[in-house]
N, C-alpha and C. Protein backbone atom coordinates (compact mmCIF):
# COMPACT_ATOMS: atom_id res chain seq x y z
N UNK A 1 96.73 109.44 95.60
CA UNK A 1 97.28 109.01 94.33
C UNK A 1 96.66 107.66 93.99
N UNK A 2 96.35 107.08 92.17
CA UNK A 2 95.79 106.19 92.14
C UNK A 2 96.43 106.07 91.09
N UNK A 3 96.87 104.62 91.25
CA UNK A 3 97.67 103.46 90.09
C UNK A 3 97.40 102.48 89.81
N UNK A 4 97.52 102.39 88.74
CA UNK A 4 96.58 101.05 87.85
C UNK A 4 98.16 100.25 87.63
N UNK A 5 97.94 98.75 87.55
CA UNK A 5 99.30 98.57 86.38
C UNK A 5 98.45 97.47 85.85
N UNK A 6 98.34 97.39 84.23
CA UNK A 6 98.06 96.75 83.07
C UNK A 6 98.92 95.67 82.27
N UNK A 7 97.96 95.02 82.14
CA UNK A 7 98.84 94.04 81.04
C UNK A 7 97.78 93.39 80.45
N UNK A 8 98.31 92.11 79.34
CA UNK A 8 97.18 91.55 78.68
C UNK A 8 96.06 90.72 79.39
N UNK A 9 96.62 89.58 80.40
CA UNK A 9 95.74 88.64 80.91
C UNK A 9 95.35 89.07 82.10
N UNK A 10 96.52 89.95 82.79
CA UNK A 10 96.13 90.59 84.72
C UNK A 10 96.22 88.92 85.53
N UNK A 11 97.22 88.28 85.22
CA UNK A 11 97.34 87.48 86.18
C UNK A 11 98.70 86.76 86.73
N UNK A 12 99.51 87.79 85.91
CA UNK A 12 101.24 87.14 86.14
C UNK A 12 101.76 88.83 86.49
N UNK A 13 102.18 89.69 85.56
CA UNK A 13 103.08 90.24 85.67
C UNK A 13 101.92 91.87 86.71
N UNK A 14 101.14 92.30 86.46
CA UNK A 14 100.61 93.06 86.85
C UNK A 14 99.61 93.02 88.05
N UNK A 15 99.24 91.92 88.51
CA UNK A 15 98.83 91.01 89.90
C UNK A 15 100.27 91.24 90.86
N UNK A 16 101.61 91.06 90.08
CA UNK A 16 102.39 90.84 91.08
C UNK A 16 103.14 92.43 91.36
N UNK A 17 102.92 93.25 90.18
CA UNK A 17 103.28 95.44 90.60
C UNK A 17 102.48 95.57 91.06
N UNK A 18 100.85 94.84 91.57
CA UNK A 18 100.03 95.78 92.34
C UNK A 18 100.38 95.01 93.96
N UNK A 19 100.64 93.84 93.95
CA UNK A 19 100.77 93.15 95.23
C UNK A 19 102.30 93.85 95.73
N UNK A 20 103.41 93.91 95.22
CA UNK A 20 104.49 94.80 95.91
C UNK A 20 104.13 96.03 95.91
N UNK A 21 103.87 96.98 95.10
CA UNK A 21 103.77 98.40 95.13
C UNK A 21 102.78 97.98 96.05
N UNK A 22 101.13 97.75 96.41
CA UNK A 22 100.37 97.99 97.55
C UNK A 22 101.28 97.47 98.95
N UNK A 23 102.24 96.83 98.87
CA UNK A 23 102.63 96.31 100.19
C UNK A 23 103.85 97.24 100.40
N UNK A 24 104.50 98.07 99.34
CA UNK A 24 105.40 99.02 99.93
C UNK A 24 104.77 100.21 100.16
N UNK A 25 103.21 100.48 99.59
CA UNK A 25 102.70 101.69 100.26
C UNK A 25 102.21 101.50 101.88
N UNK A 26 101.68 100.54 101.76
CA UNK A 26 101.32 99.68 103.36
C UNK A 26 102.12 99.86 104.77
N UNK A 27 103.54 99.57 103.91
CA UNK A 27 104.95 99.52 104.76
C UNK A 27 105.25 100.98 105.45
N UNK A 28 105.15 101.92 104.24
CA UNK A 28 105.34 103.64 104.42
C UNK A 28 104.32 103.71 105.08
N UNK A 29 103.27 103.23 105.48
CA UNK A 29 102.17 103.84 105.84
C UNK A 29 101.49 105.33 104.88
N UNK A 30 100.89 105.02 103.68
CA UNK A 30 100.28 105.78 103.13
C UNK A 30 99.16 105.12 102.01
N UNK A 31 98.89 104.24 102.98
CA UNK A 31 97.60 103.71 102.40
C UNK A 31 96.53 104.22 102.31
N UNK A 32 96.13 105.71 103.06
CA UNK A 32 94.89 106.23 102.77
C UNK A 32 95.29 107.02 101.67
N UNK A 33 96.35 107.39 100.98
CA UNK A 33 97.25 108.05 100.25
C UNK A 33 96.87 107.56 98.76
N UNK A 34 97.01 106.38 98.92
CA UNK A 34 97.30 105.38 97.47
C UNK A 34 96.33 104.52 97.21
N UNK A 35 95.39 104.18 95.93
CA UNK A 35 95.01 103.28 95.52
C UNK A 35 95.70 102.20 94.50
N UNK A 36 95.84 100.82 94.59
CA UNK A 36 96.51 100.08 93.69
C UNK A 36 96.17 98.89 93.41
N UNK A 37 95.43 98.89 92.14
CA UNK A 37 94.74 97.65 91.51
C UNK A 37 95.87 97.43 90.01
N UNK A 38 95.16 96.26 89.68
CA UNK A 38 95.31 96.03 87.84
C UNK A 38 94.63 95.54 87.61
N UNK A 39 94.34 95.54 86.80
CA UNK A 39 93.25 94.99 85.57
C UNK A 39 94.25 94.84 83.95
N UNK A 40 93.29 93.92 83.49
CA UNK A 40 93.58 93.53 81.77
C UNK A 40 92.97 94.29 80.46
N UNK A 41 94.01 94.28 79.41
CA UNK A 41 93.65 95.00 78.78
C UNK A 41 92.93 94.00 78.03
N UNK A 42 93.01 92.50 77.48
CA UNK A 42 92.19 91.48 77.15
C UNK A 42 90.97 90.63 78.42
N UNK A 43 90.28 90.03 77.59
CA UNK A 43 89.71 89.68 78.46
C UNK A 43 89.86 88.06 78.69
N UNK A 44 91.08 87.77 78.24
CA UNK A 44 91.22 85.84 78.57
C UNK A 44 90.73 85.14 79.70
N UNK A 45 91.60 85.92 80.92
CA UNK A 45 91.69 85.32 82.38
C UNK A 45 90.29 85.92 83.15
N UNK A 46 89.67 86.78 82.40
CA UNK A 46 88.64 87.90 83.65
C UNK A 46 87.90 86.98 84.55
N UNK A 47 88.00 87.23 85.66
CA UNK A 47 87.27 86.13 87.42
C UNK A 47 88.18 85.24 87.60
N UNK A 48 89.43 84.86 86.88
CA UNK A 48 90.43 83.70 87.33
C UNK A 48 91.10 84.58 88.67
N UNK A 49 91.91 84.16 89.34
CA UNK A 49 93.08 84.55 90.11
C UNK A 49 94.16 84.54 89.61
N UNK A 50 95.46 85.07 90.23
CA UNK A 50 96.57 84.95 89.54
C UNK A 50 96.86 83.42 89.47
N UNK A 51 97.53 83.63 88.37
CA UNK A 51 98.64 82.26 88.09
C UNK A 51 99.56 81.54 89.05
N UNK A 52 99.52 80.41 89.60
CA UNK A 52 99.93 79.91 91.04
C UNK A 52 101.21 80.03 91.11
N UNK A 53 102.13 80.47 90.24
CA UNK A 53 103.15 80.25 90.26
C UNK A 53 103.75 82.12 90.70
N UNK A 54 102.47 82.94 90.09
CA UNK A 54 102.61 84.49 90.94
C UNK A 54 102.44 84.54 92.53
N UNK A 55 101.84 83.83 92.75
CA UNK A 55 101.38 83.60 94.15
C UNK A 55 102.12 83.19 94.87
N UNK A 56 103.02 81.90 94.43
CA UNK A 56 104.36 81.55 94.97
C UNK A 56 105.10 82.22 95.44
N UNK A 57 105.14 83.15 93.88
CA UNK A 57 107.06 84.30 94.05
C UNK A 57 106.41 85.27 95.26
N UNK A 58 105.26 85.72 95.14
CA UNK A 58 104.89 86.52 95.47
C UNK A 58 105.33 86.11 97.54
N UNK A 59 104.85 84.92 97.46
CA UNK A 59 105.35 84.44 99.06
C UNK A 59 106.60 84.32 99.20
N UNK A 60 106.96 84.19 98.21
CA UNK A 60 108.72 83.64 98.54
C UNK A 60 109.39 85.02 99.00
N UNK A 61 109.09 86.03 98.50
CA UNK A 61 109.32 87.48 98.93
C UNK A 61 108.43 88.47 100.00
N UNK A 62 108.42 87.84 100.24
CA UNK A 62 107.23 87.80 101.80
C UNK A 62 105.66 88.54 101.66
N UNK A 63 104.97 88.18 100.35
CA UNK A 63 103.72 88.82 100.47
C UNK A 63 102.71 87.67 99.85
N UNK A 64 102.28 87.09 101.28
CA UNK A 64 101.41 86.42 101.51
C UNK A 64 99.75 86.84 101.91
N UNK A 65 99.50 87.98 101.91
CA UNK A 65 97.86 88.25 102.39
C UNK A 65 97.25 89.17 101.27
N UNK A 66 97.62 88.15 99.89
CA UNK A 66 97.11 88.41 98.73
C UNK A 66 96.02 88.29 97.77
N UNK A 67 94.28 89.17 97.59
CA UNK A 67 93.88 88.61 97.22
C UNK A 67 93.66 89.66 95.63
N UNK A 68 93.24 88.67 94.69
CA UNK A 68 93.13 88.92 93.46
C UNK A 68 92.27 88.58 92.68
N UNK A 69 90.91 88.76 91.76
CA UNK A 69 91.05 88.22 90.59
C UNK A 69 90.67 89.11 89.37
N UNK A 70 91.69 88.48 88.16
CA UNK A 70 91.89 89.30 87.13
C UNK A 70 90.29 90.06 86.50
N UNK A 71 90.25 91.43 86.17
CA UNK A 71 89.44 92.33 85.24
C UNK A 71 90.18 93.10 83.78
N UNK A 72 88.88 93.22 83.27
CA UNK A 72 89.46 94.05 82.63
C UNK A 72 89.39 95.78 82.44
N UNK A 73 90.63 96.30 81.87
CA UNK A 73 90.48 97.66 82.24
C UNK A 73 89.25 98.27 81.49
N UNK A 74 88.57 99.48 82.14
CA UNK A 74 87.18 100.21 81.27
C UNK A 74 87.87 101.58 81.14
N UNK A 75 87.00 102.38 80.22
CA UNK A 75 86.93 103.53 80.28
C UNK A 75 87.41 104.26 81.44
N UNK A 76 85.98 103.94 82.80
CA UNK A 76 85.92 104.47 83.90
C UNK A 76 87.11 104.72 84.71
N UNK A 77 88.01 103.79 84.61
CA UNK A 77 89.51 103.68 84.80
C UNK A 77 90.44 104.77 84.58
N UNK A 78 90.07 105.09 83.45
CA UNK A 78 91.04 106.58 83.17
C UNK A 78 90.21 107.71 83.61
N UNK A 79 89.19 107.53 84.31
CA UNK A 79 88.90 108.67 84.93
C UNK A 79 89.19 108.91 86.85
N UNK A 80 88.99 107.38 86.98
CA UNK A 80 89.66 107.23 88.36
C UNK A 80 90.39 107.26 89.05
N UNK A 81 91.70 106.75 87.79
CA UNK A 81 93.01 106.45 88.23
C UNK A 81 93.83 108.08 88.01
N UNK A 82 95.23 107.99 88.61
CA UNK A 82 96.07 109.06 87.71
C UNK A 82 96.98 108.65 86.60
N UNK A 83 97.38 107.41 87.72
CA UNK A 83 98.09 106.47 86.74
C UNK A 83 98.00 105.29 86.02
N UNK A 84 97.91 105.23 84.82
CA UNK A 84 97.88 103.63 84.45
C UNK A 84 98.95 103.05 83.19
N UNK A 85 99.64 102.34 84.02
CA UNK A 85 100.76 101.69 83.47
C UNK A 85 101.16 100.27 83.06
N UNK A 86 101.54 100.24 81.44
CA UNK A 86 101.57 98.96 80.89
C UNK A 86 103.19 98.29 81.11
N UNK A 87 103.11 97.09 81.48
CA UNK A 87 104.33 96.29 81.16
C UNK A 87 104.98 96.31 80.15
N UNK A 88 104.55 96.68 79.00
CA UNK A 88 105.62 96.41 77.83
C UNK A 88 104.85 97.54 76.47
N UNK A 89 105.59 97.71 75.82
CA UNK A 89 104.78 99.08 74.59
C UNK A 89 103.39 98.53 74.17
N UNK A 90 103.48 97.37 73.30
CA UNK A 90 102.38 96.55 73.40
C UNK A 90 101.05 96.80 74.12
N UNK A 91 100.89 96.78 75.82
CA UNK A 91 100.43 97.03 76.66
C UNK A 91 100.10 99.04 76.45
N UNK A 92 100.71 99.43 76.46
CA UNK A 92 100.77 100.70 76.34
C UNK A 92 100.23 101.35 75.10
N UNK A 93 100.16 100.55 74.10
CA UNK A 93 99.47 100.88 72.79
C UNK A 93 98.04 100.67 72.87
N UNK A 94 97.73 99.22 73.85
CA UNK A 94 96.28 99.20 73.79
C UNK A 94 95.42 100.22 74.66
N UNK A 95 96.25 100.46 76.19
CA UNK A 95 96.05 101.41 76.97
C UNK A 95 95.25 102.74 76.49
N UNK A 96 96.72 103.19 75.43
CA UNK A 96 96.20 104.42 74.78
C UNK A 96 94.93 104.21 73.70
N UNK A 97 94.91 103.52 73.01
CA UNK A 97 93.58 102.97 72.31
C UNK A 97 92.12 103.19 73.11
N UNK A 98 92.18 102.25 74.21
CA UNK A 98 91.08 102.51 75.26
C UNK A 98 91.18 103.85 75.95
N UNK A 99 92.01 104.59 76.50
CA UNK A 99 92.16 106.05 76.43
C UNK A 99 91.06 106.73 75.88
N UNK A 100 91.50 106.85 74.48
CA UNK A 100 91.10 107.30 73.90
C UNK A 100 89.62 107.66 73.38
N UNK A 101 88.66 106.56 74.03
CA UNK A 101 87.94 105.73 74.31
C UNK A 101 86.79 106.62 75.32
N UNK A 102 87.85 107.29 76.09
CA UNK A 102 87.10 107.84 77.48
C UNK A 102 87.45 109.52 77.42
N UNK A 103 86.02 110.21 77.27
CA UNK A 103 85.69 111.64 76.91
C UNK A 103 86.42 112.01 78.24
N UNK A 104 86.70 111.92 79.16
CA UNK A 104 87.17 113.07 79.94
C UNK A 104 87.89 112.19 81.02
N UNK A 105 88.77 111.41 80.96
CA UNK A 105 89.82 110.59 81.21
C UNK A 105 91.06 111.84 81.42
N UNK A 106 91.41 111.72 83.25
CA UNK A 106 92.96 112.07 83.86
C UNK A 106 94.02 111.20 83.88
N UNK A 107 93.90 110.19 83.47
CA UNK A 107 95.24 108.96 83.69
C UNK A 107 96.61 109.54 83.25
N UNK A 108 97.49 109.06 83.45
CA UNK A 108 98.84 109.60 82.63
C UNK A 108 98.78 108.18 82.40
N UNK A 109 98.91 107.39 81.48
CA UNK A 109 99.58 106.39 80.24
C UNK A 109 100.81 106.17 80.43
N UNK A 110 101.70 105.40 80.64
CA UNK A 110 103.43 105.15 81.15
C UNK A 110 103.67 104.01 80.88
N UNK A 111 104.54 103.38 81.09
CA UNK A 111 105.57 102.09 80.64
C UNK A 111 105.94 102.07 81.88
N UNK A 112 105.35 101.43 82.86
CA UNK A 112 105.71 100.52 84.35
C UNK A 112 107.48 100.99 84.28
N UNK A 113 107.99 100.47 83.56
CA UNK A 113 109.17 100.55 83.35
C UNK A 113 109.83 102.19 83.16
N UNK A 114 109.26 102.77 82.97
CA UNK A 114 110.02 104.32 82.64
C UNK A 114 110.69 105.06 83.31
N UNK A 115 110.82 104.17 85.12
CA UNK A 115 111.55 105.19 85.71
C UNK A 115 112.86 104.43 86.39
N UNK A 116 112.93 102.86 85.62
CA UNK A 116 113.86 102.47 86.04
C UNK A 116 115.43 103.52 85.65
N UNK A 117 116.54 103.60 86.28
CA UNK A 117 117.50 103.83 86.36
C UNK A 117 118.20 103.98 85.23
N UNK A 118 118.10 102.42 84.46
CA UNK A 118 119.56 102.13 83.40
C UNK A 118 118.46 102.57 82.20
N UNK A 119 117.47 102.64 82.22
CA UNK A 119 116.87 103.38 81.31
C UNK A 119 115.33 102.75 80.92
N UNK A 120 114.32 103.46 80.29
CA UNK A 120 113.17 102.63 80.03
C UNK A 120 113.05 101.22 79.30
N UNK A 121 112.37 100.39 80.35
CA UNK A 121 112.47 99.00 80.05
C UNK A 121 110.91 98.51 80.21
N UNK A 122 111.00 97.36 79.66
CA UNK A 122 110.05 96.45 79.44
C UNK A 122 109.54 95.57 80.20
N UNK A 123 108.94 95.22 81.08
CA UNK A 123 108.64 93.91 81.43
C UNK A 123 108.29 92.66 81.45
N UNK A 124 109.22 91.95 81.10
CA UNK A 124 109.60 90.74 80.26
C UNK A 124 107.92 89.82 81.12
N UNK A 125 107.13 89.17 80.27
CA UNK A 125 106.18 88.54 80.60
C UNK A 125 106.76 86.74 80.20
N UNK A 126 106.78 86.54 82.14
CA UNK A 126 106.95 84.87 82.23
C UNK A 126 105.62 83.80 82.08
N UNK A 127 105.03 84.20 81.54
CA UNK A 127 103.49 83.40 81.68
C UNK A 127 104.14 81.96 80.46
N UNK A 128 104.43 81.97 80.05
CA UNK A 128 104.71 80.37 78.98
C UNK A 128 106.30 80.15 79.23
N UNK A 129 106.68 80.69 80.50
CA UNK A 129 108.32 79.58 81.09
C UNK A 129 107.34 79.03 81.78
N UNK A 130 108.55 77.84 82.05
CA UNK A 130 108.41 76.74 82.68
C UNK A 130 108.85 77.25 84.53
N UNK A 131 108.21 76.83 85.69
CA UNK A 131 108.68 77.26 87.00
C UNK A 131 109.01 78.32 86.94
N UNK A 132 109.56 78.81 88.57
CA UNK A 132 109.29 79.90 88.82
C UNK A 132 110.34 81.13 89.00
N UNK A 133 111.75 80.28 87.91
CA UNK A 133 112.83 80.97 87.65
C UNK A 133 112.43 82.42 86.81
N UNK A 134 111.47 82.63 85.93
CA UNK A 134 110.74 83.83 84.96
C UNK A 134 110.06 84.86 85.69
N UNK A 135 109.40 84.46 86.58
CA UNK A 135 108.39 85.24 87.69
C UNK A 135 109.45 86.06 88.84
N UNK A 136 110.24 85.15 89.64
CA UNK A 136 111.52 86.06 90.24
C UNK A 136 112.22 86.76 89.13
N UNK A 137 112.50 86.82 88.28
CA UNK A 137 113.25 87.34 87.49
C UNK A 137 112.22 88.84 87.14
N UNK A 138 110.89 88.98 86.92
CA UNK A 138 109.89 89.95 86.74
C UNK A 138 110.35 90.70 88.34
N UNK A 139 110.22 90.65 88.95
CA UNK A 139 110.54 91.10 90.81
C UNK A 139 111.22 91.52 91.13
N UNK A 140 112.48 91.81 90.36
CA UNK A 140 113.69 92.48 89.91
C UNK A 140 112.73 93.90 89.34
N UNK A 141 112.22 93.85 88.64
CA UNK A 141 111.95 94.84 87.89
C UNK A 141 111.30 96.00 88.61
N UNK A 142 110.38 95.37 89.70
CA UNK A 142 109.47 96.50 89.97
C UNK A 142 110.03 97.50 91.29
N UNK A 143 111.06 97.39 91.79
CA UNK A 143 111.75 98.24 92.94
C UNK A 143 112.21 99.31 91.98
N UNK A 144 112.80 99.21 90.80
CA UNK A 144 113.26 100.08 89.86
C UNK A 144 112.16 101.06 89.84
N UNK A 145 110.85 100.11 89.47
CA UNK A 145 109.64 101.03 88.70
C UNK A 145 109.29 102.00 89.35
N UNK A 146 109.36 102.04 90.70
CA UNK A 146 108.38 102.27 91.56
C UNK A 146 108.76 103.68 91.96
């Protein structure tokens, strides 16, 4: 199985669904099973690393042997992946745009959020709060997703 998760910059909210989801496939042991990257659907951040303050939460919840730096998504992507999933509709509109994009593309297109519980949700993007009260608060979200 292969999962993408998307967003605009790839360095806050989708750096930190590929660093838990790869570390709970890790955990199950089905890492020859699973591929799990992200990439951007803009190209702001492309060769930066995540945002230091992802890197933080990301330790504070015990996943420290993290490496990253942001791309952006291609074509080739929807032919690689099965899945590729945006944080918020937004995300998911451009997704399908670039989709569209690629003649013979398998991806399924989703909302990260679609299989939470209380119902399809969004993933609130902390990149312009202040500390690292916004980023734990994103970390909540992705045990739902997953």
């Amino acid at each position: 199985m292969r999962s993408r998760s998307d967003i605009a910059g790839n360095i806050c909210r989708s750096p930190m669904a590929e660093a838990i989801l790869a570390d709970m496939v890790k955990k199950k042991g089905l890492s020859d099973k699973w591929k799990v990257e992200s990439a951007a659907v803009i190209d702001y951040h492309v060769g930066r690393q995540p945002d230091k303050r992802t890197l933080e939460t990301l330790k504070k919840f015990g996943i420290t042997e993290y490496k990253h730096k942001a791309r952006q998504v291609t074509t080739e992507d929807f032919r690689n992946f099965d899945y590729i999933m945006g944080m918020d509709a937004h995300n998911v509109c451009d997704l399908k745009e670039i989709e569209s994009l690629a003649a013979d593309g398998k991806a399924v297109v989703q909302m990260f959020g679609m299989y939470d519980p209380e119902g399809e949700c969004e993933v609130p993007d902390p990149y312009y709060e202040k500390g690292l009260e916004a980023f734990e608060q994103v970390v909540i979200f992705f045990p739902f997703s997953l």
